[in-house]
C-alpha atoms as a PDB file:
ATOM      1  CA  UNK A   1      -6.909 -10.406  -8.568  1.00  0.00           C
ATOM      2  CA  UNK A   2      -3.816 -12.512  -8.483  1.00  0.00           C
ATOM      3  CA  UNK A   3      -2.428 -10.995  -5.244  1.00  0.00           C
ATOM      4  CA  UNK A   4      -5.890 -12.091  -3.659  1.00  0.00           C
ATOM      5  CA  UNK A   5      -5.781 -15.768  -5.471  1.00  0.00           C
ATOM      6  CA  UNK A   6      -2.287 -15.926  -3.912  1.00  0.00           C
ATOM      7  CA  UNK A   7      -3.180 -15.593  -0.620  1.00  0.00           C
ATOM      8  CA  UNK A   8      -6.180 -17.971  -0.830  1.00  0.00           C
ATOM      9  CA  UNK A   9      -3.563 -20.528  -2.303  1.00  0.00           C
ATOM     10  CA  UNK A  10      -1.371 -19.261   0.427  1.00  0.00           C
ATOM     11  CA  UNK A  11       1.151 -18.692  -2.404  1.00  0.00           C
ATOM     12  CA  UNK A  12       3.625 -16.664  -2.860  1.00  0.00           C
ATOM     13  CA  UNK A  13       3.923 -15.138  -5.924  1.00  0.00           C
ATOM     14  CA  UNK A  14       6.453 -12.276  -5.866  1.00  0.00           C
ATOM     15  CA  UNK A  15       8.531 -12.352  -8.424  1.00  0.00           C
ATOM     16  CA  UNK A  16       7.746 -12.071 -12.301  1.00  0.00           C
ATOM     17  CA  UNK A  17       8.589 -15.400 -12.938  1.00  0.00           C
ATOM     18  CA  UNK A  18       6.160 -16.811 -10.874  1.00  0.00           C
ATOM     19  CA  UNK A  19       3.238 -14.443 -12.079  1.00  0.00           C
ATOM     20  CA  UNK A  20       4.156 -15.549 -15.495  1.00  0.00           C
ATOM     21  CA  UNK A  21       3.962 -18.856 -14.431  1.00  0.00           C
ATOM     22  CA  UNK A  22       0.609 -18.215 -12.885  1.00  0.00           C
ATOM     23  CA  UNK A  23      -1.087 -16.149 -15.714  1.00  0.00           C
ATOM     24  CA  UNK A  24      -0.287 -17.574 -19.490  1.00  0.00           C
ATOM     25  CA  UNK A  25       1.689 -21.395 -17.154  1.00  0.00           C
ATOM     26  CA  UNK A  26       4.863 -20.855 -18.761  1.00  0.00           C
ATOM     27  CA  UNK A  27       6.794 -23.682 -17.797  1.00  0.00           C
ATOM     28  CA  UNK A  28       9.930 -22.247 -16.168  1.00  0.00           C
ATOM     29  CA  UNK A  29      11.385 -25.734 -16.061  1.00  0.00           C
ATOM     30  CA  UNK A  30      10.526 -26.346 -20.106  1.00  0.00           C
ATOM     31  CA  UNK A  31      13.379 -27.335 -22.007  1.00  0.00           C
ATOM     32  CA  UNK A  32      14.866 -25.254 -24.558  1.00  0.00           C
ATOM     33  CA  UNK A  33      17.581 -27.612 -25.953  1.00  0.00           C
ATOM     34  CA  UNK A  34      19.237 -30.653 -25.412  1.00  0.00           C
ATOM     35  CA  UNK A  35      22.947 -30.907 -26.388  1.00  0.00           C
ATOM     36  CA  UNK A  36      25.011 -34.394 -27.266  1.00  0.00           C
ATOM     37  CA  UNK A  37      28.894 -34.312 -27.009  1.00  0.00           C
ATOM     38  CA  UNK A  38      31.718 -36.488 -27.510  1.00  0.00           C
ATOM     39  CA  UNK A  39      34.531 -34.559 -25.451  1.00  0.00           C
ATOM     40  CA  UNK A  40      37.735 -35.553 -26.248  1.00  0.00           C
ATOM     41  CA  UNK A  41      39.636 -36.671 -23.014  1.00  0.00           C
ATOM     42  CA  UNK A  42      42.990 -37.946 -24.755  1.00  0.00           C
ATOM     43  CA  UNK A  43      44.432 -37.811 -28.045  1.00  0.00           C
ATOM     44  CA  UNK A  44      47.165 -39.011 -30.266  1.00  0.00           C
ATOM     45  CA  UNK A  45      47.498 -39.521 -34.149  1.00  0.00           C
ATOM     46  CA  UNK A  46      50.063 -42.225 -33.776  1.00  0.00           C
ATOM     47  CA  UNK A  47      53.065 -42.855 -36.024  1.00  0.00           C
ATOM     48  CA  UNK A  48      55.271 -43.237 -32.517  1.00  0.00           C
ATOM     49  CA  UNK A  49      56.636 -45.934 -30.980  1.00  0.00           C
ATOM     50  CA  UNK A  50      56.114 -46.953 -27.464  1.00  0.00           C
ATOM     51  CA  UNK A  51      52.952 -47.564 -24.931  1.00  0.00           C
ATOM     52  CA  UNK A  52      51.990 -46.452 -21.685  1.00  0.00           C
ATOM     53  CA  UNK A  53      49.326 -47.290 -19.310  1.00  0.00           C
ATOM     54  CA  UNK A  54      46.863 -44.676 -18.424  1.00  0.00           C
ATOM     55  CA  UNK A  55      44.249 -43.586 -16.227  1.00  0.00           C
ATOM     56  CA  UNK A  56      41.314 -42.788 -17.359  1.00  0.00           C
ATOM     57  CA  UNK A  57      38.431 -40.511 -15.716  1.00  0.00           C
ATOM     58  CA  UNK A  58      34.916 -41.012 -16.888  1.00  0.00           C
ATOM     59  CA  UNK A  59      31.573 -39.505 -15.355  1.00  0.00           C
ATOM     60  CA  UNK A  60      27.945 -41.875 -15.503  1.00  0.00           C
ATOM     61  CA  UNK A  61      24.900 -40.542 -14.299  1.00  0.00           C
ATOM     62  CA  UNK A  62      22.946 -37.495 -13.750  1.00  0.00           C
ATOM     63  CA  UNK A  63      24.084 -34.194 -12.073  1.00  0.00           C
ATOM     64  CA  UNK A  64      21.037 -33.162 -10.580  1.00  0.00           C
ATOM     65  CA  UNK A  65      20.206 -34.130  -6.922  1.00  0.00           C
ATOM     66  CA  UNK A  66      16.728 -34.393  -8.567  1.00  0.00           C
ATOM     67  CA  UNK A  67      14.914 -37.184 -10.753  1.00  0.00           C
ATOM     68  CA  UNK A  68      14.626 -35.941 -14.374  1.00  0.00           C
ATOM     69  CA  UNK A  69      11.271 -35.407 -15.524  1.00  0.00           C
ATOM     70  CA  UNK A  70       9.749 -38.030 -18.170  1.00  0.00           C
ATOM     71  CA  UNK A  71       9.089 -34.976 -20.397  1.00  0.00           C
ATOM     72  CA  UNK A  72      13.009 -34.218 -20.381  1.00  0.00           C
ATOM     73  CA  UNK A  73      14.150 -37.729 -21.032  1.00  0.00           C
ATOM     74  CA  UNK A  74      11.280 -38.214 -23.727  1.00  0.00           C
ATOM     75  CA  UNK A  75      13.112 -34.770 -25.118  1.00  0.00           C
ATOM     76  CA  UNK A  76      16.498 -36.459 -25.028  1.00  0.00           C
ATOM     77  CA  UNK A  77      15.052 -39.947 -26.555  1.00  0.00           C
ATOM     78  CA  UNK A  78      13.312 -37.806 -29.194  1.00  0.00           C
ATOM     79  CA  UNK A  79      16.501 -35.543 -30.099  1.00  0.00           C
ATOM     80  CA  UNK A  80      18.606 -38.790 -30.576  1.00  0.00           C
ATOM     81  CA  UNK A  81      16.387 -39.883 -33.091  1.00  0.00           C
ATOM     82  CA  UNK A  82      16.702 -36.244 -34.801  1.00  0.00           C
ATOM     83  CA  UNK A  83      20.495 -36.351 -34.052  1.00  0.00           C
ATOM     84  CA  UNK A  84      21.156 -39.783 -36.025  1.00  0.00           C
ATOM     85  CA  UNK A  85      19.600 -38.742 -38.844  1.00  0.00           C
ATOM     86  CA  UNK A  86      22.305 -35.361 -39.036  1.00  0.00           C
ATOM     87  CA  UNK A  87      24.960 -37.657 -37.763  1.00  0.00           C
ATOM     88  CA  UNK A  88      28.471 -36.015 -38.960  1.00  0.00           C
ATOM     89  CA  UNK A  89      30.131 -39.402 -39.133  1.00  0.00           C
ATOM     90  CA  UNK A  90      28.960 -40.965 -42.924  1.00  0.00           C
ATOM     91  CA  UNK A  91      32.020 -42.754 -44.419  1.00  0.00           C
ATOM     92  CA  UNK A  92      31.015 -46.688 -42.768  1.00  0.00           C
ATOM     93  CA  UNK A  93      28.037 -47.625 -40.787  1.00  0.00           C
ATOM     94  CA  UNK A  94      30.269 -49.545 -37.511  1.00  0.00           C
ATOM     95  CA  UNK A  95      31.581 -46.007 -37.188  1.00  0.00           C
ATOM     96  CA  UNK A  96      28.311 -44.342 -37.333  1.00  0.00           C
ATOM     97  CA  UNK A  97      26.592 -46.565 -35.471  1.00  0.00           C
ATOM     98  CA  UNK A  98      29.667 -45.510 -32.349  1.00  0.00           C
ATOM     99  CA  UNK A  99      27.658 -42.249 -31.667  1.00  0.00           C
ATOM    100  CA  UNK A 100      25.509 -43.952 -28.794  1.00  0.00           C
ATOM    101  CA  UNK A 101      23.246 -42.327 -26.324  1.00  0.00           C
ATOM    102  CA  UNK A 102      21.034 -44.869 -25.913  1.00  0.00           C
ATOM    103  CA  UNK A 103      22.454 -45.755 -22.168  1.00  0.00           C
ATOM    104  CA  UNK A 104      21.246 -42.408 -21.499  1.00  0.00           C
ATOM    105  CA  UNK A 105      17.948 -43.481 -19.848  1.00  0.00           C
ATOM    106  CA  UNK A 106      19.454 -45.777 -17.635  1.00  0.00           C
ATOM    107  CA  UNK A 107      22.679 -43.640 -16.508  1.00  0.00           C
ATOM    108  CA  UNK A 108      19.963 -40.906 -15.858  1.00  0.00           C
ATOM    109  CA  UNK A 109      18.257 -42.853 -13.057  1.00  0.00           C
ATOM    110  CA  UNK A 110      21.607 -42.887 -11.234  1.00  0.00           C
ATOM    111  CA  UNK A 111      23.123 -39.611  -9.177  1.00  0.00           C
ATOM    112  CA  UNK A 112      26.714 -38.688 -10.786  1.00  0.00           C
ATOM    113  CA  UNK A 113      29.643 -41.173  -9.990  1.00  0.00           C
ATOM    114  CA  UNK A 114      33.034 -41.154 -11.612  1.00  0.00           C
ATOM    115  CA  UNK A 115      34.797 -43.570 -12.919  1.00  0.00           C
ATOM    116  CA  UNK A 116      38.282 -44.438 -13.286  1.00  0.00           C
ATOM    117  CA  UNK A 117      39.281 -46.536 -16.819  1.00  0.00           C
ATOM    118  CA  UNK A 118      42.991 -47.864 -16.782  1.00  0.00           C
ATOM    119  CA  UNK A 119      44.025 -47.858 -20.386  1.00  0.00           C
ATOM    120  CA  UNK A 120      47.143 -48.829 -22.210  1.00  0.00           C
ATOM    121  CA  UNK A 121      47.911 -45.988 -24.819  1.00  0.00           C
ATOM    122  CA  UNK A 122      49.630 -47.717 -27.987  1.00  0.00           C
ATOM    123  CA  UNK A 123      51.398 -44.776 -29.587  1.00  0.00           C
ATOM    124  CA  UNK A 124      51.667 -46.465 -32.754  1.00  0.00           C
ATOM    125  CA  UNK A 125      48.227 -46.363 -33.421  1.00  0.00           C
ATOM    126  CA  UNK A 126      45.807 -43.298 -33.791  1.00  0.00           C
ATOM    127  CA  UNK A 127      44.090 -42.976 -30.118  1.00  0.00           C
ATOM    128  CA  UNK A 128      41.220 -40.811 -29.034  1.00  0.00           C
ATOM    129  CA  UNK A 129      39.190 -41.435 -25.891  1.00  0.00           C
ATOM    130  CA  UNK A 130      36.145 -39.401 -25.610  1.00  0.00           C
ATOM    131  CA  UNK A 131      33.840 -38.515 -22.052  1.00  0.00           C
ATOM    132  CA  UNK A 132      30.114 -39.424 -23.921  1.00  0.00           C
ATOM    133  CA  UNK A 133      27.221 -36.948 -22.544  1.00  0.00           C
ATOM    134  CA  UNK A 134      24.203 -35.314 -22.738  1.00  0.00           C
ATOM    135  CA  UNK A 135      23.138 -31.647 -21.148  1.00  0.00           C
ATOM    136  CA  UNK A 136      19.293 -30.724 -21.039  1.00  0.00           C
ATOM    137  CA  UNK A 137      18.938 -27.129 -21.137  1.00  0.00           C
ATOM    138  CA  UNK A 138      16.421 -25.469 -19.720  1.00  0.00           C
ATOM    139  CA  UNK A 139      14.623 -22.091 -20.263  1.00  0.00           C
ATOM    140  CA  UNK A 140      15.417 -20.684 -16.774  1.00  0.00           C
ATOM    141  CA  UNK A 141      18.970 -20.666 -17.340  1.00  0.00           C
ATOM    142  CA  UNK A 142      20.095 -24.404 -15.800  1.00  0.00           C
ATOM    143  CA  UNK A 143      20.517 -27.086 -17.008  1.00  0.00           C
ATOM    144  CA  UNK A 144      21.034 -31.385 -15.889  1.00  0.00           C
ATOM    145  CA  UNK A 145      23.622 -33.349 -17.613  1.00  0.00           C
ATOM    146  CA  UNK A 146      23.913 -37.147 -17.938  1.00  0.00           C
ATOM    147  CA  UNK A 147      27.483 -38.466 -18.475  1.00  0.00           C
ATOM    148  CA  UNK A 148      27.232 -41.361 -20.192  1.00  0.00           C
ATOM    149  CA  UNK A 149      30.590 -43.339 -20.134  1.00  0.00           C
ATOM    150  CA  UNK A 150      33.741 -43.448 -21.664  1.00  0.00           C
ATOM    151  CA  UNK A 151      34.181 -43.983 -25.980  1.00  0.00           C
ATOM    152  CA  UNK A 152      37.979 -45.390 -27.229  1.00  0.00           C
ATOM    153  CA  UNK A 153      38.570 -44.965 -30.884  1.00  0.00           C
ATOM    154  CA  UNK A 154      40.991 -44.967 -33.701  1.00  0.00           C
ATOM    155  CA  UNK A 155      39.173 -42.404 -35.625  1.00  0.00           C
ATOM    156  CA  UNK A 156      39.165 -39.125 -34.201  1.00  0.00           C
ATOM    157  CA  UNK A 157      35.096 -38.567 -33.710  1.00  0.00           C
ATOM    158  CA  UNK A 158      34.599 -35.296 -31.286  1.00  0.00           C
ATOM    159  CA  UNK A 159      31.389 -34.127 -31.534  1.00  0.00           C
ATOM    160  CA  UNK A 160      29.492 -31.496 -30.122  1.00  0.00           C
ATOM    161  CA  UNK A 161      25.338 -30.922 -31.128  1.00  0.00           C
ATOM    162  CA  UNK A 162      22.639 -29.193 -29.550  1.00  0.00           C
ATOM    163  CA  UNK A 163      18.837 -29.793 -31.086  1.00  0.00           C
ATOM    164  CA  UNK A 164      16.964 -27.150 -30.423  1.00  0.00           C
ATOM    165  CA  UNK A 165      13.517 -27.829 -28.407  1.00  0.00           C
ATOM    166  CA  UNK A 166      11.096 -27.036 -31.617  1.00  0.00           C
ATOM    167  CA  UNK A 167      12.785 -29.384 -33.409  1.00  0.00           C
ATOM    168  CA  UNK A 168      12.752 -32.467 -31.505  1.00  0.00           C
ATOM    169  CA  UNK A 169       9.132 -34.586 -32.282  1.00  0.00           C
ATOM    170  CA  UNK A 170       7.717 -34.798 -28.858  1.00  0.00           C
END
């Protein structure tokens, strides 16, 4: 039956995937998670004397040579929301407030460009500069990420979450 519906589509459906797709339409581009991360690009806890200027690399936009879907980006809107609310950072709302994703929309609509931040390191401070992004995980195995800018803080803030699929309100 589905070799003959195949050919009338004039599909080709030779794999399991795609006969799984075809009997019970699993999605095999559904997301299964969606992970936020502050990764720590430089880092000093001050106490030193001195500066020095730096250069900075940063990554905005998306990875994939493809648009991402409404459904994914409605998954990454909704797992903010989920992700403020478990936020790790509690001691003072400006700090709080720092983990940002919301320019993850609008970096999404863009292909992936790097960016380079010049930066003047005061070692007599606490330092941490953080790469800001998003990965969308999919079922299949891949996955798209959105960088999202460069962070600069005094407080060290890394920060690493992935929100399962079930969880997120969509």
């Amino acid at each position: 039956m589905i070799a003959e519906q195949a050919a009338i589509e004039k599909r080709d459906w030779d794999t399991y995937e795609k006969v799984l797709v075809k009997v019970i339409g699993w999605d095999q581009k559904g997301i299964s998670s969606v992970t936020y991360e502050y990764a720590e690009i430089f880092g000093t806890n001050g106490g030193s004397v001195g500066s020095q200027e730096m250069k900075v690399k940063t990554v905005t936009g998306r990875s994939s040579k493809k648009e991402i879907s409404q459904h994914a980006m409605a998954a990454v809107s909704a797992g903010i929301k989920f992700s403020s609310a478990l936020s790790p950072v509690s001691a003072h709302v400006e700090v709080k407030s720092q983990y940002d994703f919301t320019s993850a929309r609008t970096d999404a609509m863009h292909f992936e460009k790097e960016e380079i931040n010049d930066l003047t390191i005061d070692f007599s401070k606490p330092t941490y500069v953080y790469q800001k992004g998003i990965t969308i995980n999919y079922v299949d195995g891949t996955s798209d990420k959105i960088g999202t800018g460069m962070f600069y803080s005094h407080e060290p803030m890394p920060f690493s979450e992935t929100i399962p699929y079930c969880k997120m309100n969509i």
